[in-house]
C-alpha atoms as a PDB file:
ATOM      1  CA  UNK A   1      52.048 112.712 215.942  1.00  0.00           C
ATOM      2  CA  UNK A   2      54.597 110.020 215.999  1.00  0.00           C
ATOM      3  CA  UNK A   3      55.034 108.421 212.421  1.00  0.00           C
ATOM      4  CA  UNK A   4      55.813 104.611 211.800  1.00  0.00           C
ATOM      5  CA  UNK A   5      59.766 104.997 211.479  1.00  0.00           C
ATOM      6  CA  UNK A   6      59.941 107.526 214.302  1.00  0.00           C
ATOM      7  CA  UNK A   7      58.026 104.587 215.922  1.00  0.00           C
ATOM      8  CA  UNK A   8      59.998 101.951 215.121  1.00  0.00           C
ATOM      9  CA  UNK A   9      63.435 104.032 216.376  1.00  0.00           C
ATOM     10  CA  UNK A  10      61.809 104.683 219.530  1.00  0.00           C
ATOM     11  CA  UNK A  11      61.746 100.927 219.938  1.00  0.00           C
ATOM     12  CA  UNK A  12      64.725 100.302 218.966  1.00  0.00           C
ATOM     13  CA  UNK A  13      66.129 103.159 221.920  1.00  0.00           C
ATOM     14  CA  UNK A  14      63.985 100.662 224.302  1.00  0.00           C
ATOM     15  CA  UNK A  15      66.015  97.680 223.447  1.00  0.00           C
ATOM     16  CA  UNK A  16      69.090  98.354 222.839  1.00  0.00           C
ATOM     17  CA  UNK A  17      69.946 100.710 225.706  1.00  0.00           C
ATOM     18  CA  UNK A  18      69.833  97.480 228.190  1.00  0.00           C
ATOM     19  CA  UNK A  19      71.272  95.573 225.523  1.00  0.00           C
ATOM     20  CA  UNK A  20      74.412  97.944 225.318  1.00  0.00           C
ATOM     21  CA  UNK A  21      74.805  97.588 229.120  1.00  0.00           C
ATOM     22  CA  UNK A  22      74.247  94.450 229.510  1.00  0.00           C
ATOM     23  CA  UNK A  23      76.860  93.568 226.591  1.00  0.00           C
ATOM     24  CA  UNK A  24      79.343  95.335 228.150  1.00  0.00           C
ATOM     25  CA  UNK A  25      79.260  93.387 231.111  1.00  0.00           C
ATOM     26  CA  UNK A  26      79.032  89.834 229.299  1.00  0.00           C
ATOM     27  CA  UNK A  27      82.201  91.256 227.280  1.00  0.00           C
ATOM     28  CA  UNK A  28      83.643  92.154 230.686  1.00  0.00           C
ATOM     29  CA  UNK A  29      83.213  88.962 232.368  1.00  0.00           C
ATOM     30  CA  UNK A  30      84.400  86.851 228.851  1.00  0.00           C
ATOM     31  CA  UNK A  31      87.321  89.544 227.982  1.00  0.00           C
ATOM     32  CA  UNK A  32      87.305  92.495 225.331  1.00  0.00           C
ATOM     33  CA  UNK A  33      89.229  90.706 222.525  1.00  0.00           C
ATOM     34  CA  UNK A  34      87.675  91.004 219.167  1.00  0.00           C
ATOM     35  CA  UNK A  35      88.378  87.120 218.285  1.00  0.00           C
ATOM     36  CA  UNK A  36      85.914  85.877 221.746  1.00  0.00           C
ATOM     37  CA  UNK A  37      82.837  88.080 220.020  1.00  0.00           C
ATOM     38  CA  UNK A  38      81.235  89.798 222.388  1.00  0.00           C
ATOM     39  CA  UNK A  39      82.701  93.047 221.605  1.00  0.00           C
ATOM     40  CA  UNK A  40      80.947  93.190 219.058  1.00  0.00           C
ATOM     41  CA  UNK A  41      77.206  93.125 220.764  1.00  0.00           C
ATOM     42  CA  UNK A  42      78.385  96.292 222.447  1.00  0.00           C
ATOM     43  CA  UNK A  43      79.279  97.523 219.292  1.00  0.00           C
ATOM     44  CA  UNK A  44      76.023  96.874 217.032  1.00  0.00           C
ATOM     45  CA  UNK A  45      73.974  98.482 219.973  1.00  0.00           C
ATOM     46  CA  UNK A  46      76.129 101.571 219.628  1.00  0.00           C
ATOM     47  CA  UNK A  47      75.508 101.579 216.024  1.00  0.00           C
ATOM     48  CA  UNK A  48      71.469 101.202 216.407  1.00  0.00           C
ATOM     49  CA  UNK A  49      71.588 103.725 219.038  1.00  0.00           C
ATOM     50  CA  UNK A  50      73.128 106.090 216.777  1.00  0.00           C
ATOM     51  CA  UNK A  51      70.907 105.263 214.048  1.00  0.00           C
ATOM     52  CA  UNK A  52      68.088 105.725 216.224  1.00  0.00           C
ATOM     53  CA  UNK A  53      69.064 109.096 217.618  1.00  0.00           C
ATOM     54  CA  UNK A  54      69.997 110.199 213.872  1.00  0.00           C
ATOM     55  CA  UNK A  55      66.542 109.054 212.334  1.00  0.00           C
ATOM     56  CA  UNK A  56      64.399 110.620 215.079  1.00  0.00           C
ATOM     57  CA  UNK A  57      66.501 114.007 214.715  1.00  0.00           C
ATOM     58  CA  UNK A  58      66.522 113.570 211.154  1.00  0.00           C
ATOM     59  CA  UNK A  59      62.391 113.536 211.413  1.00  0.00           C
ATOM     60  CA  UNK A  60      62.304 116.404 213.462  1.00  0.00           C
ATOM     61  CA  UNK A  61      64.753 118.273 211.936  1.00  0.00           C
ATOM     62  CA  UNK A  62      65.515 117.132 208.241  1.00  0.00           C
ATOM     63  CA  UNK A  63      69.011 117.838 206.893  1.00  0.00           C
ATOM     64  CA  UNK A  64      71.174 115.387 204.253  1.00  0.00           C
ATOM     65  CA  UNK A  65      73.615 114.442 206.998  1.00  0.00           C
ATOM     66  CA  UNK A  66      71.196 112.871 209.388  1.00  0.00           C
ATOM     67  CA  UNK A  67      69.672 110.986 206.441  1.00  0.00           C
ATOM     68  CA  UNK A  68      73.171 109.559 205.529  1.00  0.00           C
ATOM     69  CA  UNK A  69      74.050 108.732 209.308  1.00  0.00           C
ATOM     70  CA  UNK A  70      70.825 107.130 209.803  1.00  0.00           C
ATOM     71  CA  UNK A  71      71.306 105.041 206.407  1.00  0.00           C
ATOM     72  CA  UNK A  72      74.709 104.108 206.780  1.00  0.00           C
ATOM     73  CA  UNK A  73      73.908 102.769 210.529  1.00  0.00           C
ATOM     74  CA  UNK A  74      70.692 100.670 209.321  1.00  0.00           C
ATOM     75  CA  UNK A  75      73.141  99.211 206.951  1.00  0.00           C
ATOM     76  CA  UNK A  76      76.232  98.200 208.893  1.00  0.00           C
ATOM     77  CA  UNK A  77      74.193  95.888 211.531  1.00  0.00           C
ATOM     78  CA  UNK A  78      74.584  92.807 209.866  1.00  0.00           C
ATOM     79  CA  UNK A  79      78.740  92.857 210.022  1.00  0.00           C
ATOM     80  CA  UNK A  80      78.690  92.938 214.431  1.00  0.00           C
ATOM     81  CA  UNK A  81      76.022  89.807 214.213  1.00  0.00           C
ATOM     82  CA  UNK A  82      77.855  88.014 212.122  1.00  0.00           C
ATOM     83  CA  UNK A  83      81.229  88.578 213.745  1.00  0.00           C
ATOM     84  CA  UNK A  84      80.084  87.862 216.842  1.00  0.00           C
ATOM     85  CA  UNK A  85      79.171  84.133 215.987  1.00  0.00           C
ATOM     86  CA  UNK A  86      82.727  84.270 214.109  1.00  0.00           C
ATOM     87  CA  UNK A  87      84.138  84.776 217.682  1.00  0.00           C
ATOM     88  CA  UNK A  88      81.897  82.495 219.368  1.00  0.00           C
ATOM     89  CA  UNK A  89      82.596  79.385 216.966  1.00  0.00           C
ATOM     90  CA  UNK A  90      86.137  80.559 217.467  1.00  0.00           C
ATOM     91  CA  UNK A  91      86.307  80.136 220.638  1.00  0.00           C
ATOM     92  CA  UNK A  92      84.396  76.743 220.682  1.00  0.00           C
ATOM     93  CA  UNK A  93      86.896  75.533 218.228  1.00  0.00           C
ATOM     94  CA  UNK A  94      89.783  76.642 219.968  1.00  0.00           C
ATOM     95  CA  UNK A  95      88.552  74.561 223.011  1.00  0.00           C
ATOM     96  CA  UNK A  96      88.016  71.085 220.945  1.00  0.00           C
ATOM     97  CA  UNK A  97      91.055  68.362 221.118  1.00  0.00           C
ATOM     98  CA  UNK A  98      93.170  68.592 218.234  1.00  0.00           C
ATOM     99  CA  UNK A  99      92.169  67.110 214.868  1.00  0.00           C
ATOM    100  CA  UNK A 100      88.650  68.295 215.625  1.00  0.00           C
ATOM    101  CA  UNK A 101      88.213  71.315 215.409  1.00  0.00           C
ATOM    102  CA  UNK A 102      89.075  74.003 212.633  1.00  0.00           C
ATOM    103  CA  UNK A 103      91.857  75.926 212.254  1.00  0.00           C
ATOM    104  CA  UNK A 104      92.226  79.361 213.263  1.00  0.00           C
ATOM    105  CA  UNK A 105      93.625  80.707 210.334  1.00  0.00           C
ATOM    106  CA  UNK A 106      89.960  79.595 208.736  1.00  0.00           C
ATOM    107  CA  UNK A 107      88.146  81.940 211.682  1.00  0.00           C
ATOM    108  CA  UNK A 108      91.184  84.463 210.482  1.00  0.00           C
ATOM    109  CA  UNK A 109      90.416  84.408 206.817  1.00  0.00           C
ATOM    110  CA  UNK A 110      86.639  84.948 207.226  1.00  0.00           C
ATOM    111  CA  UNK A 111      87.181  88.131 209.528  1.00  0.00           C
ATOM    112  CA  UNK A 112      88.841  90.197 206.711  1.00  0.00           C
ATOM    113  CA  UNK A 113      85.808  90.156 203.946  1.00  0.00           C
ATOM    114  CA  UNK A 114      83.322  90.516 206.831  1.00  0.00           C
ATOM    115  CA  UNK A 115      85.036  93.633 207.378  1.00  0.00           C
ATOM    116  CA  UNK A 116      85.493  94.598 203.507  1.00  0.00           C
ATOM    117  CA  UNK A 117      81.953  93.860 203.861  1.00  0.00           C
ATOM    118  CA  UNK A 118      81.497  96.457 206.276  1.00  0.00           C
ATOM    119  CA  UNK A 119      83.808  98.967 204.637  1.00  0.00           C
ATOM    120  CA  UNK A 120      81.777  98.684 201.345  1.00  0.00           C
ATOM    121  CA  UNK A 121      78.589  99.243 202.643  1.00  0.00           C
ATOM    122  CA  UNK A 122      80.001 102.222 204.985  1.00  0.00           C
ATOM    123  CA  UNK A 123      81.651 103.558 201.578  1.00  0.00           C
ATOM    124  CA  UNK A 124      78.512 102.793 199.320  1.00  0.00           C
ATOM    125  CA  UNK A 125      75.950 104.415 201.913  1.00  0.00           C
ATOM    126  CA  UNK A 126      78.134 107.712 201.995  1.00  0.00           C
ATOM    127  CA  UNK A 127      77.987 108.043 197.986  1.00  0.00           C
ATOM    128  CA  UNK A 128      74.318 106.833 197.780  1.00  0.00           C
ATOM    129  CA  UNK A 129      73.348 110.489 198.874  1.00  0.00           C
ATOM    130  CA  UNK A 130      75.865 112.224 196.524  1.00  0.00           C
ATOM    131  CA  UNK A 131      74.156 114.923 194.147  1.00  0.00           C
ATOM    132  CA  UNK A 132      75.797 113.401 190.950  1.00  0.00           C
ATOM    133  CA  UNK A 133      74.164 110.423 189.750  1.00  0.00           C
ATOM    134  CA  UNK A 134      77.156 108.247 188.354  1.00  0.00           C
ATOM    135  CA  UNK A 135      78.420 108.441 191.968  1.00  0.00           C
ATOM    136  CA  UNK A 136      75.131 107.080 193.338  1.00  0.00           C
ATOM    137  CA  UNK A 137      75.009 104.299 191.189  1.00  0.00           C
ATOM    138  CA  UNK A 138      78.284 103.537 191.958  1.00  0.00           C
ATOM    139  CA  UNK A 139      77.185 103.310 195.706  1.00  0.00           C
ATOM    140  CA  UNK A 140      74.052 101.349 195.044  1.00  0.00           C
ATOM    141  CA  UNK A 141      76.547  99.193 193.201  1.00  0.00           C
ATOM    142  CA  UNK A 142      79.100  98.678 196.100  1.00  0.00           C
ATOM    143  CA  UNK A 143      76.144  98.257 198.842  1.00  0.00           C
ATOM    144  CA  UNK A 144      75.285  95.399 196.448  1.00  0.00           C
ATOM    145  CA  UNK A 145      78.483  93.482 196.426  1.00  0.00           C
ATOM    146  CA  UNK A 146      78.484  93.952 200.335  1.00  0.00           C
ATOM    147  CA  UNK A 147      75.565  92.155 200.848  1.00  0.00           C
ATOM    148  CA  UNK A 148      76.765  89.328 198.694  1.00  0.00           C
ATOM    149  CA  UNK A 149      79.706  89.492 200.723  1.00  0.00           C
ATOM    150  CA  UNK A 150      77.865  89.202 204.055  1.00  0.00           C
ATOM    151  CA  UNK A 151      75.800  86.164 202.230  1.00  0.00           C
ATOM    152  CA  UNK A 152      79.066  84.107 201.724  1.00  0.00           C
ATOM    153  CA  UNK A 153      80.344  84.842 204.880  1.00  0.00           C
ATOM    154  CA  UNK A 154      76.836  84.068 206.107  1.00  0.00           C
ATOM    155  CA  UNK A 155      77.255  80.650 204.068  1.00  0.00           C
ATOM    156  CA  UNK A 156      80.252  79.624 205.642  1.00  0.00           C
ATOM    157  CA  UNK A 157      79.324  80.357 208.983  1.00  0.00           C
ATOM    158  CA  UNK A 158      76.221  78.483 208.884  1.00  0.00           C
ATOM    159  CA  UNK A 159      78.447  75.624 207.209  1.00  0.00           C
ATOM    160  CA  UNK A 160      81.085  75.771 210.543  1.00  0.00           C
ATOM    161  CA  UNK A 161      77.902  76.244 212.845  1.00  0.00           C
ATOM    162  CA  UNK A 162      76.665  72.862 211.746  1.00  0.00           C
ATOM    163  CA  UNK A 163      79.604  70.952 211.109  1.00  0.00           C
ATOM    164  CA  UNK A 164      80.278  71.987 214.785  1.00  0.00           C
ATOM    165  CA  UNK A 165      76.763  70.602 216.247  1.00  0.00           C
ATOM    166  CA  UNK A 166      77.807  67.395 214.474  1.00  0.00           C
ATOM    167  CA  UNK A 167      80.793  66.877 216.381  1.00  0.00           C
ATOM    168  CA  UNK A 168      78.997  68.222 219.423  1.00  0.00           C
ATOM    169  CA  UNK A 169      80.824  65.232 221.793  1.00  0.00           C
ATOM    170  CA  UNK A 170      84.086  66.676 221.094  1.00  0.00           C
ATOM    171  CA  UNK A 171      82.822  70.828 222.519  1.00  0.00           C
ATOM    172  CA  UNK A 172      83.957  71.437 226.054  1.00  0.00           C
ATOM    173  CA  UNK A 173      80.632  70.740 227.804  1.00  0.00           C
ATOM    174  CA  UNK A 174      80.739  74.691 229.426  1.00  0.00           C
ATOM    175  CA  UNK A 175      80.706  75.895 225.817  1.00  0.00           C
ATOM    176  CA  UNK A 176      77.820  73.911 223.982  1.00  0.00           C
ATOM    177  CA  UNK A 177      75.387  76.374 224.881  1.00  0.00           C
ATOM    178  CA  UNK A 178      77.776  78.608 222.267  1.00  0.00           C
ATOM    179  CA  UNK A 179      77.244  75.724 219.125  1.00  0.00           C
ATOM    180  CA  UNK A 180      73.333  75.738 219.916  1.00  0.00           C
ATOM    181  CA  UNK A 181      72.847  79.799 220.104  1.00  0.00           C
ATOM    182  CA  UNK A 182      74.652  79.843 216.742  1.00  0.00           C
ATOM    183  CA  UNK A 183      72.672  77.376 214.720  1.00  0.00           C
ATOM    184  CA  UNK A 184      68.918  78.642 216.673  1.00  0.00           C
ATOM    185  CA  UNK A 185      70.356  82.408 214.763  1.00  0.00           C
ATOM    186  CA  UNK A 186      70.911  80.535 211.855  1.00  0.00           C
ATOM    187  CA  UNK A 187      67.338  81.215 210.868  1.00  0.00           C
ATOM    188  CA  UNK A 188      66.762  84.550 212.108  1.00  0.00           C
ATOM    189  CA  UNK A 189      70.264  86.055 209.812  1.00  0.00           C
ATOM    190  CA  UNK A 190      69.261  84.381 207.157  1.00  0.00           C
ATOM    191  CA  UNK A 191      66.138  86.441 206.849  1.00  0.00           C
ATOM    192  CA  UNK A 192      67.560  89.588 207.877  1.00  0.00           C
ATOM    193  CA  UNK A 193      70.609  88.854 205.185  1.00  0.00           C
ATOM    194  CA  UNK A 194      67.775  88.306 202.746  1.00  0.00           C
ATOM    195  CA  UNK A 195      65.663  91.782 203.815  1.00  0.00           C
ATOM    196  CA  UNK A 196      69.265  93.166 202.934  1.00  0.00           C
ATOM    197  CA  UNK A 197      69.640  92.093 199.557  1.00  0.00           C
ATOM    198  CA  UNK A 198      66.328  92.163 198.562  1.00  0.00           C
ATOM    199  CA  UNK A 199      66.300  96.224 199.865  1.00  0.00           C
ATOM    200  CA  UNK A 200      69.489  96.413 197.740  1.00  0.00           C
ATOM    201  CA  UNK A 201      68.807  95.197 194.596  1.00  0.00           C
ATOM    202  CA  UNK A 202      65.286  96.724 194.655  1.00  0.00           C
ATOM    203  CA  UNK A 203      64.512 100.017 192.656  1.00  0.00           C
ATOM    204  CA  UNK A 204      65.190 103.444 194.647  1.00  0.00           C
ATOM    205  CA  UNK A 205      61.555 104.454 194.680  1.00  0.00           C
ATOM    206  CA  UNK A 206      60.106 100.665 196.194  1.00  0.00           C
ATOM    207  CA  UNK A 207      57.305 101.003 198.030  1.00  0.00           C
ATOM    208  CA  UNK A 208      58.199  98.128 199.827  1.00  0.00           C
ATOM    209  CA  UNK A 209      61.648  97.616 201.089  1.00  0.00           C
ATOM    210  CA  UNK A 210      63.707 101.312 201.762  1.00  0.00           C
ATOM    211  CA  UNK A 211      65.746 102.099 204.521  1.00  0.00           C
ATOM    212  CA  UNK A 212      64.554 105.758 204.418  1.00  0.00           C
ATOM    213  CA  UNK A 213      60.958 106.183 203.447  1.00  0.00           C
ATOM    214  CA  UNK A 214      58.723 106.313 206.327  1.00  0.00           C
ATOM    215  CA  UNK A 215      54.999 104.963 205.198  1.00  0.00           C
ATOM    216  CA  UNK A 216      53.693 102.017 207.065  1.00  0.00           C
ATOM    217  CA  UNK A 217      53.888  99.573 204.621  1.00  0.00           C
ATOM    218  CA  UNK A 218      57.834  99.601 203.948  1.00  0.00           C
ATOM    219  CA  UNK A 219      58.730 100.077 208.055  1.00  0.00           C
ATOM    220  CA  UNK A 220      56.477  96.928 209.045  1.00  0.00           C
ATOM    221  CA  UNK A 221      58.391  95.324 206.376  1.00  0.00           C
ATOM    222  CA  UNK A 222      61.769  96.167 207.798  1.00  0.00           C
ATOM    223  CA  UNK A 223      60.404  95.507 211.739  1.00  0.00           C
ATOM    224  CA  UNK A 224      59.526  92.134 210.470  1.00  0.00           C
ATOM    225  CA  UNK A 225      62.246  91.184 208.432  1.00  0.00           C
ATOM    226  CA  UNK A 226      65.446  93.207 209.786  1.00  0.00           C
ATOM    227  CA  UNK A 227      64.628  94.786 213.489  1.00  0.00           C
ATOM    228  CA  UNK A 228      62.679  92.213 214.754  1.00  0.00           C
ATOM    229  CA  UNK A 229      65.504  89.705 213.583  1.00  0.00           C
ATOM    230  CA  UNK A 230      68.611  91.665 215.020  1.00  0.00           C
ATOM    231  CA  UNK A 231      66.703  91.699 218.225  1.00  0.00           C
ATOM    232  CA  UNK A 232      66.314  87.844 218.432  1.00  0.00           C
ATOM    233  CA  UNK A 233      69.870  87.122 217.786  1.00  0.00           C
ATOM    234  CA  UNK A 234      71.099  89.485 219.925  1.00  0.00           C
ATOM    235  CA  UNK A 235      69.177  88.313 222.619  1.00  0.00           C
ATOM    236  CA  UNK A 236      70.411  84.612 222.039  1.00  0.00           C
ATOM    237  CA  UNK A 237      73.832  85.727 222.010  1.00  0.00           C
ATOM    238  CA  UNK A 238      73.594  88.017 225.153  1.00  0.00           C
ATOM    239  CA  UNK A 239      71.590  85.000 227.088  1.00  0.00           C
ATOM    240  CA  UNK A 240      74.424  82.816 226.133  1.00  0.00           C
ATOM    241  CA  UNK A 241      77.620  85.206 227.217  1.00  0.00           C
ATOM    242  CA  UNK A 242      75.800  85.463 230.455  1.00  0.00           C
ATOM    243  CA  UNK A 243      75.276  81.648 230.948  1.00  0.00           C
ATOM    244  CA  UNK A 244      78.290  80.613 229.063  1.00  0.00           C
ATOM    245  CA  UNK A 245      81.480  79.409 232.120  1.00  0.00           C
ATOM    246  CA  UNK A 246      84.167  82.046 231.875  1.00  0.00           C
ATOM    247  CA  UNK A 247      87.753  80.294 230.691  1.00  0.00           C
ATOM    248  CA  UNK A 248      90.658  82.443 232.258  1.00  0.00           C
ATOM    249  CA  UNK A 249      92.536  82.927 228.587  1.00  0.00           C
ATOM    250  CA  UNK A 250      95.688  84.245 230.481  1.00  0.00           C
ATOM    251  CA  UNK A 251      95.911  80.768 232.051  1.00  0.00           C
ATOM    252  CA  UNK A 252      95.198  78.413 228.936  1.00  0.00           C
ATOM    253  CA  UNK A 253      99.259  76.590 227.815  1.00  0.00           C
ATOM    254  CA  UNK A 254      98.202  75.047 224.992  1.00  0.00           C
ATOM    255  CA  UNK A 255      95.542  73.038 222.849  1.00  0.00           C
ATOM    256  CA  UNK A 256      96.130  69.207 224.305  1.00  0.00           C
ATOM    257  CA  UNK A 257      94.939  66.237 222.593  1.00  0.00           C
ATOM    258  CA  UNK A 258      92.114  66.679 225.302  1.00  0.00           C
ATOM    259  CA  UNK A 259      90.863  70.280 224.905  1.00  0.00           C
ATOM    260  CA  UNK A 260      92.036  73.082 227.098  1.00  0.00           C
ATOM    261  CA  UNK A 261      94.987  72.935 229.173  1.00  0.00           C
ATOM    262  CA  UNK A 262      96.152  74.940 232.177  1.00  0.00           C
ATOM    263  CA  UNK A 263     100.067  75.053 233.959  1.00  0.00           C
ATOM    264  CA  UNK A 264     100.025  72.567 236.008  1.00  0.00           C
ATOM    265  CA  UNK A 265     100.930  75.329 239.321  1.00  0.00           C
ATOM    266  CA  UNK A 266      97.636  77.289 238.739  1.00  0.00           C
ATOM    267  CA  UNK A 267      94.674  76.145 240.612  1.00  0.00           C
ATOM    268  CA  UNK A 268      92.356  76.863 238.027  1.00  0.00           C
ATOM    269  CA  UNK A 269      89.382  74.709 236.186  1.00  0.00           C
ATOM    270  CA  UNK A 270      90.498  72.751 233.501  1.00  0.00           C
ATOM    271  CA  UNK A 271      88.469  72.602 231.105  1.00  0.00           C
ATOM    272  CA  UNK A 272      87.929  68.424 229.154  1.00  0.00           C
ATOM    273  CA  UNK A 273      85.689  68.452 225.647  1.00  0.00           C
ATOM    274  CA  UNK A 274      86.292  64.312 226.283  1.00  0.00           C
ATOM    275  CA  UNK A 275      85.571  64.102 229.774  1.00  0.00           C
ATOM    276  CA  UNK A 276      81.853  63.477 230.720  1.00  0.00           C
ATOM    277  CA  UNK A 277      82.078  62.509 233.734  1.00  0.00           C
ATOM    278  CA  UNK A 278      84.271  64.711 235.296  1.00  0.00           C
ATOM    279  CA  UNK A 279      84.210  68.551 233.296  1.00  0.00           C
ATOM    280  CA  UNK A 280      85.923  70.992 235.913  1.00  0.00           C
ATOM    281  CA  UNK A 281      89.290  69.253 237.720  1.00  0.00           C
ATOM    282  CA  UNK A 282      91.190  71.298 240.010  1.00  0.00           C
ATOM    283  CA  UNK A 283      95.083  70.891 239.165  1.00  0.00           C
ATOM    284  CA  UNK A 284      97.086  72.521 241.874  1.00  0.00           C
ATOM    285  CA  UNK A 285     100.829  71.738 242.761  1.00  0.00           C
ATOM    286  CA  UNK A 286     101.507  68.969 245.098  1.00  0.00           C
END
C-alpha cells in the first residue's frame, strides 16, 4: 500500500519530469547563463526529482543516507525559485533606459546570500542526521538562519518586483509578461517561505510540519503549503520563458537612453521600453 509521502513523491515524479524538459528548452531558446534565470528551473526539477527518487527508495528500503538526501533536497527548493525571479528582474532591468532601472551590482549583491542561503541549509541538513546531539542542534540552528536568509532575500525581491510594475511604461513591451509572472509568485513564495520557517523553528517531534515523517496530517500540510506552491510558480515561470520574445544577448552594444541597443550592421530586432507604437524596428546597413 502506497503511504501519503510515497504519494505525494509520486506526484511530484509526474510534474516535474515535463517540467525538467520543458525547462531545458525555455533555457535553450533564452540562453544558459545563470544571471537570465532559467537555469535554474532545470535545476530545482533535478533537485525534486532526486528527492523524489531518494524518498520513495528511502520507503522501500530505509537506510540514514536516503533520509539525509531526501531532506537536504526538500530543503534546497526555495534557493532555484527565488533565483530564477533574480534573473528574470535582471534581465527586465537590464532592458529599461537608463536612470530607470536598477543597477546590476544590486541583482549581483543579492545572488551571493541566496547562495549562502543555499550552502547553509545544504550544510545544516547534512549535520541534522549526525548521531551526536550538539552537532544536530547546530544544524537545526544553521537551517534556521537559512530560512531567514531566504526571507530577506525574499523581501527584497518582492520590493524590486513591485517597484518594477510601478514603472511598468519604462519595461521593453516583449518583457512585461516577466514583471507580471514575478509579482502573481509573489504570493505563492511567500507561503512556501513561511511553511519553511515555520517547519524550522518547530520542535523535532511536530506532528504537524516535518520534512520526514510520513502520517497524513503533516504531508497534506506540506502539499498545501510547500509542493503545491513550488508547482504554481514554476509553472508561471515556465509559461512565461516560453511566451517571453527571445533578445539575441550576443548582439545587444549597450544600454541607450532608450532601452536595448543593437550595431547598427546587424539586422536584428531592436528592442524600445519607450516606443509604443513601434516595439520591433529592423536596423540594417544602408
Amino acid at each position: 500500500m502506497v503511504n501519503p509521502r510515497e504519494m505525494l513523491d509520486i506526484i511530484e515524479l509526474i510534474f516535474y519530469v515535463p517540467a525538467l524538459i520543458i525547462s531545458i528548452f525555455v533555457s535553450a531558446r533564452h540562453g544558459f547563463g545563470r544571471q537570465l534565470g532559467w537555469i535554474f528551473l532545470c535545476i530545482l526539477s533535478i533537485i525534486r526529482l532526486v528527492g523524489a527518487v531518494t524518498g520513495i527508495a528511502s520507503i522501500r528500503n530505509p537506510s540514514e543516507g536516503l533520509f539525509e538526501a531526501t531532506f537536504i533536497t526538500n530543503s534546497a527548493g526555495l534557493s532555484p525559485l527565488l533565483l530564477a525571479m533574480l534573473g528574470m528582474l535582471k534581465r527586465v532591468h537590464d532592458g529599461m533606459p537608463i536612470g530607470k532601472g536598477f543597477s546590476p551590482r544590486l541583482f549581483n549583491s543579492i545572488h551571493l546570500p541566496t547562495m549562502a542561503a543555499l550552502v547553509l541549509a545544504i550544510i545544516g541538513g547534512t549535520k541534522s542526521f549526525n548521531p551526536d546531539i550538539d552537532t544536530q542542534n547546530t544544524g537545526r540552528m544553521l537551517i534556521k538562519v537559512a530560512v531567514v536568509l531566504f526571507l530577506v532575500v525574499l523581501i527584497v525581491l518582492a520590493m524590486i518586483a513591485l517597484v518594477t510594475f510601478s514603472k511598468i511604461g519604462h519595461v521593453v513591451h516583449g518583457e512585461r509578461k516577466l514583471v507580471f509572472a514575478a509579482v502573481l509568485s509573489l504570493p505563492f513564495l511567500f507561503v512556501r517561505i513561511l511553511y519553511s520557517i515555520i517547519a524550522a523553528f518547530s520542535s523535532p517531534n511536530s506532528k504537524v510540519f516535518s520534512l520526514v515523517s510520513d502520517t497524513k496530517t503533516v504531508v497534506a500540510v506540506q502539499a498545501l503549503m510547500a509542493t503545491a506552491e513550488e508547482f504554481v510558480v514554476a509553472t508561471i515561470y515556465l509559461l512565461t520563458g516560453l511566451l517571453t520574445p527571445v533578445i539575441a544577448r550576443s548582439q545587444v552594444r549597450r544600454q541607450g537612453p532608450e532601452g536595448y541597443q543593437v550595431p547598427s550592421n546587424q539586422g536584428r530586432v531592436v528592442y524600445h521600453a519607450e516606443d509604443s507604437h513601434s516595439m520591433m524596428r529592423m536596423n540594417r546597413r544602408d
